[in-house]
N, C-alpha and C. Protein backbone atom coordinates (compact mmCIF):
# COMPACT_ATOMS: atom_id res chain seq x y z
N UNK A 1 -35.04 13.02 31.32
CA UNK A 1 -34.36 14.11 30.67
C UNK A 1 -32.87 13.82 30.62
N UNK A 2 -32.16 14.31 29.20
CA UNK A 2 -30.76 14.16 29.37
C UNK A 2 -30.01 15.06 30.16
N UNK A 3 -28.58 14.75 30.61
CA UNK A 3 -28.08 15.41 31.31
C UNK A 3 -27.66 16.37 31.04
N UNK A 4 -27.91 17.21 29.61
CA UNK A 4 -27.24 18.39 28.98
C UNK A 4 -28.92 18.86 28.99
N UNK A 5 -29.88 18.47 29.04
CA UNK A 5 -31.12 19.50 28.89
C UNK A 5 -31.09 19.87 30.36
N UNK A 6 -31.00 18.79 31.39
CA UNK A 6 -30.65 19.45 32.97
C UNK A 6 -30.08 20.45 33.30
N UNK A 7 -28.93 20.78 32.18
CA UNK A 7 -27.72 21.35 32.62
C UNK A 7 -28.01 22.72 31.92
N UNK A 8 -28.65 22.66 31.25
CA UNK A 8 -29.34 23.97 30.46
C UNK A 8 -30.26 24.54 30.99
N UNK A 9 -31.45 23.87 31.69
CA UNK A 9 -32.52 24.42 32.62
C UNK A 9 -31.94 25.21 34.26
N UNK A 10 -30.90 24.33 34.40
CA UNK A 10 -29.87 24.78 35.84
C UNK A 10 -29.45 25.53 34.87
N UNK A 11 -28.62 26.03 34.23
CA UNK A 11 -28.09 27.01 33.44
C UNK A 11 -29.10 28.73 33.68
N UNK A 12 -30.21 28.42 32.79
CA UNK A 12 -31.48 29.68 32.87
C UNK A 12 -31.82 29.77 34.03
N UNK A 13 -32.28 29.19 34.98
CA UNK A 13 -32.91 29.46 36.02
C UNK A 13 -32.15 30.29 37.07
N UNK A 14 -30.69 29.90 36.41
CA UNK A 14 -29.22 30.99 37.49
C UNK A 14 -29.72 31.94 36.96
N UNK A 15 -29.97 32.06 35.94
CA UNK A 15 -29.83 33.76 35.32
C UNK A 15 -31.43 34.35 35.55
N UNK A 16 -32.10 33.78 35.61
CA UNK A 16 -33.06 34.63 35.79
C UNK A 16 -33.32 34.75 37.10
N UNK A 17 -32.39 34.42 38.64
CA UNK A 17 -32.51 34.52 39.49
C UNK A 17 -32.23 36.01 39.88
N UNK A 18 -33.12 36.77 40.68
CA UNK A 18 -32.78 37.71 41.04
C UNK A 18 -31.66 37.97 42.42
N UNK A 19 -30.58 37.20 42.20
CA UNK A 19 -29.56 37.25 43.42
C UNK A 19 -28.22 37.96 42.67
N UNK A 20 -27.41 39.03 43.66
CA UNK A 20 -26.38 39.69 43.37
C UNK A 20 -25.46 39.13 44.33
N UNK A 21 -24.34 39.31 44.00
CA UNK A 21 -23.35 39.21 44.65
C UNK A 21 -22.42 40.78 44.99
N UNK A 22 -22.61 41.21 46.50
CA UNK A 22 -21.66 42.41 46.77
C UNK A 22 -20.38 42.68 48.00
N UNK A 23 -19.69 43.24 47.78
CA UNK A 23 -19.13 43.90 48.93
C UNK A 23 -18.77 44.49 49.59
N UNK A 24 -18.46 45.19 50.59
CA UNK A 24 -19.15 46.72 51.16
C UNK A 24 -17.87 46.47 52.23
N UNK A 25 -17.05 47.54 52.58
CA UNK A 25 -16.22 47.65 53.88
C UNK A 25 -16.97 48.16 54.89
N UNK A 26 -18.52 47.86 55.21
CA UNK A 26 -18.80 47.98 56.12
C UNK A 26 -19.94 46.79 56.25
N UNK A 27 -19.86 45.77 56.15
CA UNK A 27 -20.96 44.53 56.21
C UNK A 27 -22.16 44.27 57.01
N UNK A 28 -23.18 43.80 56.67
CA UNK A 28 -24.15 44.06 57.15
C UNK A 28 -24.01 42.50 58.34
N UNK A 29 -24.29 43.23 59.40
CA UNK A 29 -25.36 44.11 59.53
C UNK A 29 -23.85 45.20 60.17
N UNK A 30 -24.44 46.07 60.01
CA UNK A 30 -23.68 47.67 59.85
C UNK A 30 -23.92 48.02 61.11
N UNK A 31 -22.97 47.92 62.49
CA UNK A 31 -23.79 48.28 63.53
C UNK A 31 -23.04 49.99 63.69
N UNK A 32 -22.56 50.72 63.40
CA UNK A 32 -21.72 51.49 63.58
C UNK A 32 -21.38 52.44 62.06
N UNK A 33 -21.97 53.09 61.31
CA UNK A 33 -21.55 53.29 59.92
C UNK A 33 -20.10 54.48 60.41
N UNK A 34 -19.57 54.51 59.16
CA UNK A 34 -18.34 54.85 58.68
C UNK A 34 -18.88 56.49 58.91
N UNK A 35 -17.68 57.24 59.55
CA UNK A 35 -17.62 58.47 58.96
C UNK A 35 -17.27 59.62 58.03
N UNK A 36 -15.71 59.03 57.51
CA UNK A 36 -15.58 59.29 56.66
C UNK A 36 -15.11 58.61 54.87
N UNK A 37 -15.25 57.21 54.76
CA UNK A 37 -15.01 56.63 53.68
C UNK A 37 -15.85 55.08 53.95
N UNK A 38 -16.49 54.88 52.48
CA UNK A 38 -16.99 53.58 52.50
C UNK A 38 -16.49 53.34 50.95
N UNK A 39 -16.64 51.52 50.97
CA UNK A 39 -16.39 51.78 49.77
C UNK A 39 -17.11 49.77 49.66
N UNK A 40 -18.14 50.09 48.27
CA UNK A 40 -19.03 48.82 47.94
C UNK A 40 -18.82 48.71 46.57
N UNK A 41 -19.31 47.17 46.25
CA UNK A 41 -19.22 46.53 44.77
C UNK A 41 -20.29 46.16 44.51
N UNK A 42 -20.45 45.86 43.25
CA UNK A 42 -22.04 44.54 42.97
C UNK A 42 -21.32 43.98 41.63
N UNK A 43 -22.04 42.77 42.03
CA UNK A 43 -21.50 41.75 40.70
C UNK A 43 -23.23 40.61 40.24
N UNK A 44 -23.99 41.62 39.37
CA UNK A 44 -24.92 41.13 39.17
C UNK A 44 -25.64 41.13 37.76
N UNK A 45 -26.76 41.10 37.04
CA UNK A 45 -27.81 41.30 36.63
C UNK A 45 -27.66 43.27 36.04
N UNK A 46 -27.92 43.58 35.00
CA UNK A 46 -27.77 45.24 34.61
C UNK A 46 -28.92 45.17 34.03
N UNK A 47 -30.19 45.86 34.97
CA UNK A 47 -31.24 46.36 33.47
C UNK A 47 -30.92 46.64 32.17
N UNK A 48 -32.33 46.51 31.17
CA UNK A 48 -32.41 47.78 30.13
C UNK A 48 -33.08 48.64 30.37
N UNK A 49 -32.88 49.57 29.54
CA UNK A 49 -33.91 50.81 29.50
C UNK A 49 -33.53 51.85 30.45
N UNK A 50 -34.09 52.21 31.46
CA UNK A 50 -34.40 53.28 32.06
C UNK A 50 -32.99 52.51 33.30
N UNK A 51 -32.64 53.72 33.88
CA UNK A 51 -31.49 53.91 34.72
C UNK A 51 -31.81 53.73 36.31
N UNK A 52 -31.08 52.53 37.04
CA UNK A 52 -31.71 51.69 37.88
C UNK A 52 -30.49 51.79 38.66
N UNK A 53 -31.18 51.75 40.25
CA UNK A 53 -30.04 51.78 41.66
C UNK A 53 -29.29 50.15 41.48
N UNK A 54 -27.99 50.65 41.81
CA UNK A 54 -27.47 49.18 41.73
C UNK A 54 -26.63 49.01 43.03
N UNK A 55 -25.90 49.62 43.23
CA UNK A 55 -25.29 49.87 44.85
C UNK A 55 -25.13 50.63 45.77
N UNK A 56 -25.69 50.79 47.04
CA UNK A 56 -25.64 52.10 47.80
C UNK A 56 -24.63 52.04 49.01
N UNK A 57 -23.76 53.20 49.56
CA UNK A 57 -23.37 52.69 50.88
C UNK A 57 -23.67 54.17 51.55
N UNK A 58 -23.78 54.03 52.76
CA UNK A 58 -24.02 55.19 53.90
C UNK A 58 -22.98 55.45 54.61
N UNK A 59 -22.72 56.95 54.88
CA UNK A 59 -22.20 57.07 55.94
C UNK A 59 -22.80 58.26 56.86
N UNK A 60 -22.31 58.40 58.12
CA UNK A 60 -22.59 58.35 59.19
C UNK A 60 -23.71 59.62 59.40
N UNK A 61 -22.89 60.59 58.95
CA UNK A 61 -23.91 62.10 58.74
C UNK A 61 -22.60 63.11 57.78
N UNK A 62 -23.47 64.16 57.14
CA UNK A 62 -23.33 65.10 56.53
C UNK A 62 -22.53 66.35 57.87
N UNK A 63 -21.72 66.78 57.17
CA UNK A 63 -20.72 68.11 58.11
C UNK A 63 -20.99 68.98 57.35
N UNK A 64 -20.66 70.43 57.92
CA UNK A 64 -20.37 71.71 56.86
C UNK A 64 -18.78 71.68 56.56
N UNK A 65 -18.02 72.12 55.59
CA UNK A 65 -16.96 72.54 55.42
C UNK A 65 -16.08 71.52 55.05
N UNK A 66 -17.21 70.35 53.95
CA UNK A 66 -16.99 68.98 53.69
C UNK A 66 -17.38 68.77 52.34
N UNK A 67 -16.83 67.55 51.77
CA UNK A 67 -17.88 67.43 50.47
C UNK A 67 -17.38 66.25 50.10
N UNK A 68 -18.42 65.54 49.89
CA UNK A 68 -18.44 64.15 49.19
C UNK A 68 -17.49 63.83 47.98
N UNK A 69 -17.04 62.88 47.66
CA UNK A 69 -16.43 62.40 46.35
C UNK A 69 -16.32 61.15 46.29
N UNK A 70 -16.82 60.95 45.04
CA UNK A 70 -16.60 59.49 44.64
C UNK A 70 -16.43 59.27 44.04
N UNK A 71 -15.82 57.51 43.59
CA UNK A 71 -14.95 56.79 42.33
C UNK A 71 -16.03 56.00 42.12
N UNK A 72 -16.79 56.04 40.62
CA UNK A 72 -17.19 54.98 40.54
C UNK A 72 -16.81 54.05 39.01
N UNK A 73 -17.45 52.92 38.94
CA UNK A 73 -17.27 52.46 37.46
C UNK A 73 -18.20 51.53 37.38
N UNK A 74 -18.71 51.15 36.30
CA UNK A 74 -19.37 50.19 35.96
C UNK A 74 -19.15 49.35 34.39
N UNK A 75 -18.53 47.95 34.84
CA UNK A 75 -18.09 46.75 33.21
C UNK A 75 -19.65 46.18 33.21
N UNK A 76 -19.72 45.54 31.99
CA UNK A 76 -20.84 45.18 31.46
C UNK A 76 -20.10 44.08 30.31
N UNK A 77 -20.76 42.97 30.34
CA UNK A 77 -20.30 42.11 29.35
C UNK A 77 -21.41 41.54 28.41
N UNK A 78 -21.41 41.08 27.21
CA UNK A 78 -22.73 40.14 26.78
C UNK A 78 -22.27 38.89 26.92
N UNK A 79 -23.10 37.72 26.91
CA UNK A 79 -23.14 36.52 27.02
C UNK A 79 -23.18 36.15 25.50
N UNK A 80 -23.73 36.88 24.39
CA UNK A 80 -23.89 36.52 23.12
C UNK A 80 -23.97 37.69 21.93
N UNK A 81 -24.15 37.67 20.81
CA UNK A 81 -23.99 38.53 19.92
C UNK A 81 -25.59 39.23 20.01
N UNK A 82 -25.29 40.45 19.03
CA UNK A 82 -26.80 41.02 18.93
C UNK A 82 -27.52 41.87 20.02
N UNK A 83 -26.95 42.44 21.22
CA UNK A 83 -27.31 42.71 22.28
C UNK A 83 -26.22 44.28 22.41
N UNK A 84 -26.53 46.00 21.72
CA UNK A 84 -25.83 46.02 21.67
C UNK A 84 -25.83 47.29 23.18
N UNK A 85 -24.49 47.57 24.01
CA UNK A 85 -24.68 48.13 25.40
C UNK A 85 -24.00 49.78 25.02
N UNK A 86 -24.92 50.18 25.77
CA UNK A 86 -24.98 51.88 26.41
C UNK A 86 -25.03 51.99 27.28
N UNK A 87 -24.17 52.44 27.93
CA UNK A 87 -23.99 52.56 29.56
C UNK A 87 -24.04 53.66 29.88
N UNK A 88 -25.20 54.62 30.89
CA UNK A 88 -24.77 55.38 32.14
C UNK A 88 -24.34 55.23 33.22
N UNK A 89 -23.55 56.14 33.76
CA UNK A 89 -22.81 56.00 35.10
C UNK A 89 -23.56 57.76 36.27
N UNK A 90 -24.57 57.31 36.98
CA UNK A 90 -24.97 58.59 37.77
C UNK A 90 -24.83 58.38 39.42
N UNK A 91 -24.93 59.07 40.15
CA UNK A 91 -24.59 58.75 41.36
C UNK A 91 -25.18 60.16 42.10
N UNK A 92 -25.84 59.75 42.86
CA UNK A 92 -26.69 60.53 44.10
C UNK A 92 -26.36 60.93 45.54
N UNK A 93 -26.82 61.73 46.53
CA UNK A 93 -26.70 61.26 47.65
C UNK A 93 -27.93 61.90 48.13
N UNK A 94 -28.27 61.23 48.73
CA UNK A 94 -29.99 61.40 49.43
C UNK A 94 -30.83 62.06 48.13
N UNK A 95 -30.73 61.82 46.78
CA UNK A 95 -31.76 61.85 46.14
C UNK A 95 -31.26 62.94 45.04
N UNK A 96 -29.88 63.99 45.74
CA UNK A 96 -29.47 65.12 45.36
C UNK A 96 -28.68 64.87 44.57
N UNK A 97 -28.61 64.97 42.88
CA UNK A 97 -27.46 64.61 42.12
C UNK A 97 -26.04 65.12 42.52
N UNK A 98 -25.07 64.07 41.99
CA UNK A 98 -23.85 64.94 42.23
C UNK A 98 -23.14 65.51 40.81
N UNK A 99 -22.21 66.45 41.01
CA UNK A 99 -21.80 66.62 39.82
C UNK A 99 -20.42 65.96 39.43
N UNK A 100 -20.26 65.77 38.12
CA UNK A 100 -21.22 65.98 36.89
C UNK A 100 -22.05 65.10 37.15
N UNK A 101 -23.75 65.31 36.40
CA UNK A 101 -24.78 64.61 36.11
C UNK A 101 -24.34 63.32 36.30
N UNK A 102 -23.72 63.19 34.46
CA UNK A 102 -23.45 61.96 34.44
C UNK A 102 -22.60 61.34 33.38
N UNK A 103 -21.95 60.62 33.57
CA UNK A 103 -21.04 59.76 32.36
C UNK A 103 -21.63 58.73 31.53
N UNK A 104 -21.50 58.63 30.38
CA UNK A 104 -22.51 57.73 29.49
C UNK A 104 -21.20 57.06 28.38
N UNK A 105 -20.76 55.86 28.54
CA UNK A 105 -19.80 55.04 26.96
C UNK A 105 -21.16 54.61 26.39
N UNK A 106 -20.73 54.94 24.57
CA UNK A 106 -21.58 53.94 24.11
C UNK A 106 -20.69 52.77 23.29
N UNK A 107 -21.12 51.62 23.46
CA UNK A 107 -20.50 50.71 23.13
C UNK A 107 -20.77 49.73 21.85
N UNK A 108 -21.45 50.72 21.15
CA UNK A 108 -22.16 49.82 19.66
C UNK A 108 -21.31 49.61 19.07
N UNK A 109 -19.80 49.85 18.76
CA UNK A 109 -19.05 48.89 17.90
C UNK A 109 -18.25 47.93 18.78
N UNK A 110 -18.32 48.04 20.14
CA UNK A 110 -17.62 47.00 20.41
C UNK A 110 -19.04 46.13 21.27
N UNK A 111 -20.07 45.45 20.73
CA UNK A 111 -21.36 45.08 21.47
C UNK A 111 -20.79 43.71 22.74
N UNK A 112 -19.99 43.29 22.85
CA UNK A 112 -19.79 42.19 24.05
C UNK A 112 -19.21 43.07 25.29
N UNK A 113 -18.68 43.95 25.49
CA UNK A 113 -18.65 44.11 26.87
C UNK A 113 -18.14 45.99 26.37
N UNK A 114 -18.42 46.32 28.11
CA UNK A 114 -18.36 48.18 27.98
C UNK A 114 -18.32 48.61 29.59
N UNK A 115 -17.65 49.69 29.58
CA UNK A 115 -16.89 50.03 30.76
C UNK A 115 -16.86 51.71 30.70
N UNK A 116 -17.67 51.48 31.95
CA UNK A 116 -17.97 53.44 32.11
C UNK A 116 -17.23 53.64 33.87
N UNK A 117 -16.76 54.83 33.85
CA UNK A 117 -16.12 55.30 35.05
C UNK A 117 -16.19 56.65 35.38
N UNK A 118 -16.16 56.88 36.42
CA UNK A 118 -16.06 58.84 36.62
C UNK A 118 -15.91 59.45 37.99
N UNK A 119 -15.18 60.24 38.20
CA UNK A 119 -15.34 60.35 39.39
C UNK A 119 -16.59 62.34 39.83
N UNK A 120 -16.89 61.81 40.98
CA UNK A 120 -18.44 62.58 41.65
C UNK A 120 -17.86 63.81 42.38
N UNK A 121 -18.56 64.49 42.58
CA UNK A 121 -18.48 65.66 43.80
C UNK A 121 -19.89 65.92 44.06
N UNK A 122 -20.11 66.54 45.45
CA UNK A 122 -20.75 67.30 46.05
C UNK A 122 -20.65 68.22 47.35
N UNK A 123 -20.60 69.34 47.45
CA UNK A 123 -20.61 69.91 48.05
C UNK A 123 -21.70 70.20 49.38
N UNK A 124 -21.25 69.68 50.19
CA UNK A 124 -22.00 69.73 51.25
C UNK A 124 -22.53 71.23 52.13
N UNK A 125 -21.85 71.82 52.35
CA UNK A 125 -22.13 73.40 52.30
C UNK A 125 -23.18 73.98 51.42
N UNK A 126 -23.59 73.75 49.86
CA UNK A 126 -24.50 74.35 48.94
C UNK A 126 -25.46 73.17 49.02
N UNK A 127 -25.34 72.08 49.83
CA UNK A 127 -26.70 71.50 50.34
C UNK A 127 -26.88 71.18 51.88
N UNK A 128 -27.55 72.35 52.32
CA UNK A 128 -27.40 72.27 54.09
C UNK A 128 -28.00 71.36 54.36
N UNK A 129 -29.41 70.79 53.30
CA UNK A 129 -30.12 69.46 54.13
C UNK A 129 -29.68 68.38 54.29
N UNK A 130 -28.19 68.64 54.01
CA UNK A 130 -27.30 66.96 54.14
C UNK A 130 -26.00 67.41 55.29
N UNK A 131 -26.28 68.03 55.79
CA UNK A 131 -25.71 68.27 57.44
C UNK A 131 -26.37 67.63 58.68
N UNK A 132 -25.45 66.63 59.32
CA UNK A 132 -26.23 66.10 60.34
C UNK A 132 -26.58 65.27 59.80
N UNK A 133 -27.26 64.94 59.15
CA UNK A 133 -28.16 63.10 58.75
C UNK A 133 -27.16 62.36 57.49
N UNK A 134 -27.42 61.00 57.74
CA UNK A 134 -26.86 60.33 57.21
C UNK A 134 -26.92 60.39 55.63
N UNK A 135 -26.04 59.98 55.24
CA UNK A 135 -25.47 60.26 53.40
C UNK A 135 -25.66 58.67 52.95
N UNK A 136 -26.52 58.84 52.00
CA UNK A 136 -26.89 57.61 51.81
C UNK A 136 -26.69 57.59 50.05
N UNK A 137 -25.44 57.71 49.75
CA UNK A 137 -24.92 57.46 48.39
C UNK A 137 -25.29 56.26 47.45
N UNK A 138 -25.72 56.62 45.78
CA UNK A 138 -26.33 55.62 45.35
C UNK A 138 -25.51 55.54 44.11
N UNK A 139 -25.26 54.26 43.64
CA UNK A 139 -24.85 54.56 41.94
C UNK A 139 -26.12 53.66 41.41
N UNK A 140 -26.20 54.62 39.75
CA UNK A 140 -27.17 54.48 38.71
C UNK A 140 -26.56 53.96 37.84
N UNK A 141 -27.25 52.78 37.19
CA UNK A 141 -27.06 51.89 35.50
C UNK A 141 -27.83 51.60 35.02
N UNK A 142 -27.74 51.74 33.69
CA UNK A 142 -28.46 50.05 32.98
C UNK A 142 -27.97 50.29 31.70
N UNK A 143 -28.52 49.57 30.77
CA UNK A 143 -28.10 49.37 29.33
C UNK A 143 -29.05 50.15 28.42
N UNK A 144 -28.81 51.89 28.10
CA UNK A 144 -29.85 52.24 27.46
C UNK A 144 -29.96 52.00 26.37
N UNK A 145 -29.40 50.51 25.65
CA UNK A 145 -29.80 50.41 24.60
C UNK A 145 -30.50 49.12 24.43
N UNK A 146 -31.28 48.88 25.64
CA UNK A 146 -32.53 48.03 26.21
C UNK A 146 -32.47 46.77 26.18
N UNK A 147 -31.39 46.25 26.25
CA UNK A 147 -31.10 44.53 26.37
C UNK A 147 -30.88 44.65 27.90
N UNK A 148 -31.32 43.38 28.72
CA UNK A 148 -30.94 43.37 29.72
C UNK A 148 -29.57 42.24 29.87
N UNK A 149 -28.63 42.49 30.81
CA UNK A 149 -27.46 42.39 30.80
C UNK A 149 -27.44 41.15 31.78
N UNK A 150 -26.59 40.00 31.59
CA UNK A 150 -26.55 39.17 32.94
C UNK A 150 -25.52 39.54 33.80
N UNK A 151 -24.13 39.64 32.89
CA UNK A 151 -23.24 39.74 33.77
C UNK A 151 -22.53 40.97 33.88
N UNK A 152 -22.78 41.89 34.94
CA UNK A 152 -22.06 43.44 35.31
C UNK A 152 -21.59 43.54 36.68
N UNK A 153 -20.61 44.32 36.81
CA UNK A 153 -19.97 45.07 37.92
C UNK A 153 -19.59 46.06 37.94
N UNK A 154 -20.19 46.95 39.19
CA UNK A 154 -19.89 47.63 40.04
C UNK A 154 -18.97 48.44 40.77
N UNK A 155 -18.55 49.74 41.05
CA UNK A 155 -17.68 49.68 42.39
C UNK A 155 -17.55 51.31 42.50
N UNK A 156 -18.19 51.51 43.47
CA UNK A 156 -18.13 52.77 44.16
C UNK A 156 -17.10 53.18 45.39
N UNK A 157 -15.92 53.92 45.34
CA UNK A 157 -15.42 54.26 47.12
C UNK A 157 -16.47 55.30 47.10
N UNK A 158 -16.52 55.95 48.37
CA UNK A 158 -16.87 57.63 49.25
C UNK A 158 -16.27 57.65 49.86
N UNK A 159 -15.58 58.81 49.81
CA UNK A 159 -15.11 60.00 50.93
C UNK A 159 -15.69 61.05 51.19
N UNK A 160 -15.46 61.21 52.32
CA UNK A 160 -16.03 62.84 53.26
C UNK A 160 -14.98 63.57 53.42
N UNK A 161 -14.90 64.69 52.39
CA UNK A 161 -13.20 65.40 52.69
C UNK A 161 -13.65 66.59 53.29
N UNK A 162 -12.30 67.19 54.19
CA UNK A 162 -12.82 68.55 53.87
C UNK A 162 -12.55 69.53 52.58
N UNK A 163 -13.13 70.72 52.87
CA UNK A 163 -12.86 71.29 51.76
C UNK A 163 -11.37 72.23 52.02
């Protein structure tokens, strides 16, 4: 084989690897989680279609007279033409949306790269079952306009403020 068909097979086989690259101010292994601020990245792979966990971080437990907030964003680039991106931006904590829902760019006239951001709340008080146990914050993506994406990033802070 020539050395440019080598270099093309090493080429695909990166990309269809399911490995991310992240980073988290609290590294695993996590012996001790954060109480009141974490803050993680991902630099990977973006589904299509349907809206998929891409980075989570925890902290320690839920208080009354507190409430979550977070920064998040998510870039998205194409590798080639014809691929064109819709981005949601949603974010959870233990399963419980936060508000707002959610932030959505659509990016059909500019189809090579797209960039969604927003920042979260939740109120910890109007959800007592997140008092005491750990907050296990998630952000949501993908490309709802069903191409799957190679190259995207990430980046969520949390805080635990009071109110």
């Amino acid at each position: 084989m020539s050395r440019i068909a080598l270099t093309l097979i090493a080429v695909a086989l990166g990309f269809t690897a399911s490995s991310s690259l992240a980073a988290d101010s609290c590294p695993a292994p996590c012996l001790k989680l954060p109480t009141n601020s974490r803050y993680v990245s991902y630099y990977g792979s973006l589904p299509g279609g349907v809206t998929a966990p891409l980075v989570a971080g925890t902290l320690a437990k839920g208080k009354s007279k507190r409430a979550v907030a977070v920064e998040a964003a998510v870039y998205a680039t194409q590798l080639g033409p014809g691929i064109p991106i819709i981005l949601p931006l949603e974010v959870d904590v233990n399963g419980t949306s936060m508000e707002p829902y959610r932030y959505t760019e659509d990016c059909l006239a500019a189809p090579f790269f797209c960039t969604v951001s927003g920042t979260f709340w939740l109120d910890i008080d109007q959800n007592p079952s997140l008092i005491g146990v750990p907050l296990v914050v998630t952000l949501h993506s993908s490309n709802e306009a069903g191409g799957f994406i190679f190259d995207a990033r990430a980046s969520m802070s949390i805080r635990l403020e009071k109110k």
